[in-house]
Protein backbone atom coordinates (compact mmCIF):
# COMPACT_ATOMS: atom_id res chain seq x y z
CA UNK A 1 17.92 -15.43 27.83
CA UNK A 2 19.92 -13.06 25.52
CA UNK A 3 18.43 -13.78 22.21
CA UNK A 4 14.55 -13.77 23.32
CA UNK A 5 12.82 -11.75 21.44
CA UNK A 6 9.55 -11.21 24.30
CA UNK A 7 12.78 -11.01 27.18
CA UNK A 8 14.20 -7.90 24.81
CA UNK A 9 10.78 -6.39 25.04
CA UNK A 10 10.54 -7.02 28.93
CA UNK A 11 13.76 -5.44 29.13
CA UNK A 12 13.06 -2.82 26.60
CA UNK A 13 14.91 -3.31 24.04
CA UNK A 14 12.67 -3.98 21.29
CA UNK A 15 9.78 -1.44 21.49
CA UNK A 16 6.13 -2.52 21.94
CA UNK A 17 2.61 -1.23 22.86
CA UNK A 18 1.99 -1.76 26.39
CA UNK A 19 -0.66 -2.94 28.08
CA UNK A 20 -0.01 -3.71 31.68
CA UNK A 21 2.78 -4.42 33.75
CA UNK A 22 3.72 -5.51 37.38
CA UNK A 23 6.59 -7.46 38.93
CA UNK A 24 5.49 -10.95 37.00
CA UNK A 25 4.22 -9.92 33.97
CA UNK A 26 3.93 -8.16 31.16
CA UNK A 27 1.29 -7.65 28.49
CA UNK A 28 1.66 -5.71 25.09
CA UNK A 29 -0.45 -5.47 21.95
CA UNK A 30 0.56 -8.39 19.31
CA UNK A 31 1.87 -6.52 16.40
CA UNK A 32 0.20 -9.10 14.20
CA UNK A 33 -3.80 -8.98 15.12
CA UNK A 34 -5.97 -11.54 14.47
CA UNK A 35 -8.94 -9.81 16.03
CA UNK A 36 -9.11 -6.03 17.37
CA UNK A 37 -8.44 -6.72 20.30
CA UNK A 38 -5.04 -8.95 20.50
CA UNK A 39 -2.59 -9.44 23.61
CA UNK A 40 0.13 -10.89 25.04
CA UNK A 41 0.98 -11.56 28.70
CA UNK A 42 4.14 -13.09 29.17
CA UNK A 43 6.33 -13.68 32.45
CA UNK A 44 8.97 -11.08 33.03
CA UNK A 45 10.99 -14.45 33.62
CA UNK A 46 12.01 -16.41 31.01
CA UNK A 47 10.00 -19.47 30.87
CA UNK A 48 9.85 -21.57 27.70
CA UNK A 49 6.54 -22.93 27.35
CA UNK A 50 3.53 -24.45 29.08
CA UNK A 51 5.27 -27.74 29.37
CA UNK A 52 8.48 -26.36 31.24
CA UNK A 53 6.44 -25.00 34.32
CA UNK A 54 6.53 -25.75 38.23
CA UNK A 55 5.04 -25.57 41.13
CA UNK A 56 7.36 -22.31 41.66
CA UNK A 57 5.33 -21.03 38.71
CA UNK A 58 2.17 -21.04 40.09
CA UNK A 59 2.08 -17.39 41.22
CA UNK A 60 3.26 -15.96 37.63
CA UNK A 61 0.84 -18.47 35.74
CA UNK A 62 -2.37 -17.18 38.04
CA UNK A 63 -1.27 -13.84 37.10
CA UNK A 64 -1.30 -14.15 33.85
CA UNK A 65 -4.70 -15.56 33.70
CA UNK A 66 -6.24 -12.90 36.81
CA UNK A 67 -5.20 -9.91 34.61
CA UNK A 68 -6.81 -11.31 31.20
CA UNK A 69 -10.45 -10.10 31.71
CA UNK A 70 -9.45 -6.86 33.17
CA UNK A 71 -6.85 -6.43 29.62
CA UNK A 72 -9.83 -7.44 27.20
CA UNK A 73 -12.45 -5.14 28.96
CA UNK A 74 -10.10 -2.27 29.05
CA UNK A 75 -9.06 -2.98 25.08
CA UNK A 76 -12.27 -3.50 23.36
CA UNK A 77 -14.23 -6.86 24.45
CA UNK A 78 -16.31 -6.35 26.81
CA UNK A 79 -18.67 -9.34 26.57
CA UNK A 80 -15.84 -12.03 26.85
CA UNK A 81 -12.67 -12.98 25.24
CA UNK A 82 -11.30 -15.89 24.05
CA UNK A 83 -7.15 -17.47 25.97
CA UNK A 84 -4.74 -19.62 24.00
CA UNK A 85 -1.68 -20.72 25.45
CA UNK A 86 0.26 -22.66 22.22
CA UNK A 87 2.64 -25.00 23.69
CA UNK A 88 5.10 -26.46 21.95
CA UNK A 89 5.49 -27.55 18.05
CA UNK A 90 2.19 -29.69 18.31
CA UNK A 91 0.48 -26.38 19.84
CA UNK A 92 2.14 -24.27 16.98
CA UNK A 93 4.23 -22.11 19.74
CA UNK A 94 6.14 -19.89 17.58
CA UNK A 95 8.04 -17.75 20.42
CA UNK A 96 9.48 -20.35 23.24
CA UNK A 97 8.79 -18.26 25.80
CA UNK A 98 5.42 -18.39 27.80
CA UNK A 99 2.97 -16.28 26.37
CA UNK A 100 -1.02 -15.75 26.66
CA UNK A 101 -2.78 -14.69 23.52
CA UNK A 102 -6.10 -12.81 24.32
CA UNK A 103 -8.05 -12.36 21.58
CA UNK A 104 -11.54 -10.23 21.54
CA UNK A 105 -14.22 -8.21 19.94
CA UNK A 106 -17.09 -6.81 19.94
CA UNK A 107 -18.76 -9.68 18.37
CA UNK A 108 -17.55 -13.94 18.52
CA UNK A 109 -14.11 -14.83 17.26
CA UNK A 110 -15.11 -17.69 14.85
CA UNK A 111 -14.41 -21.43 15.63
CA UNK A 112 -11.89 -22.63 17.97
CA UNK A 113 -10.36 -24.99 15.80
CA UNK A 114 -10.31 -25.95 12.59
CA UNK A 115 -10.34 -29.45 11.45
CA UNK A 116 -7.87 -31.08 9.58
């Protein structure tokens, strides 16, 4: 998709922090934290969101989630993490392409939601 912002990083043409990368994904500091330690793993393919996915998906989406713990260990929280996946305008998805937030710490993130 030509005017995807996260398919111009995959591609390289907007710079970013790396993280990790293989031939699915590709994870890269958020240039927004909202804790120390904040990612991003997205699908090298373009996938829109959560609700577009396959069967055919299933390999990308279980590497996504197998290389989380390994990316908050290795970037500062150790003792767990916490994994969103926003999905859609309900979900508050502001990029529509796939993307896994992992956010960490040394110490608990706070509340996982706030009521309204």
């Amino acid at each position: 998709m030509t005017d995807c912002i996260f398919c111009k990083i995959v591609q390289g043409e907007i710079p970013s922090r790396k993280a990790f990368e293989d031939d699915l994904v590709y994870a890269f500091h958020d240039i927004h934290p909202l804790r120390p330690t904040h990612l991003l793993v997205i699908p090298k393919r373009h996938i829109a969101s959560l609700a577009e996915v396959g069967a055919e998906d299933e390999p990308v989406l279980g590497r996504m989630l197998s290389v989380a713990p390994r990316l908050a260990k290795e970037h500062g929280s150790p003792n767990g993490f916490r994994s969103i996946i926003n999905t859609g305008q309900v979900g508050g998805q502001e990029v529509a392409h796939l993307h896994l937030h992992i956010l960490g710490d040394t110490k608990p993130v706070g509340p996982m939601l706030e009521r309204d």
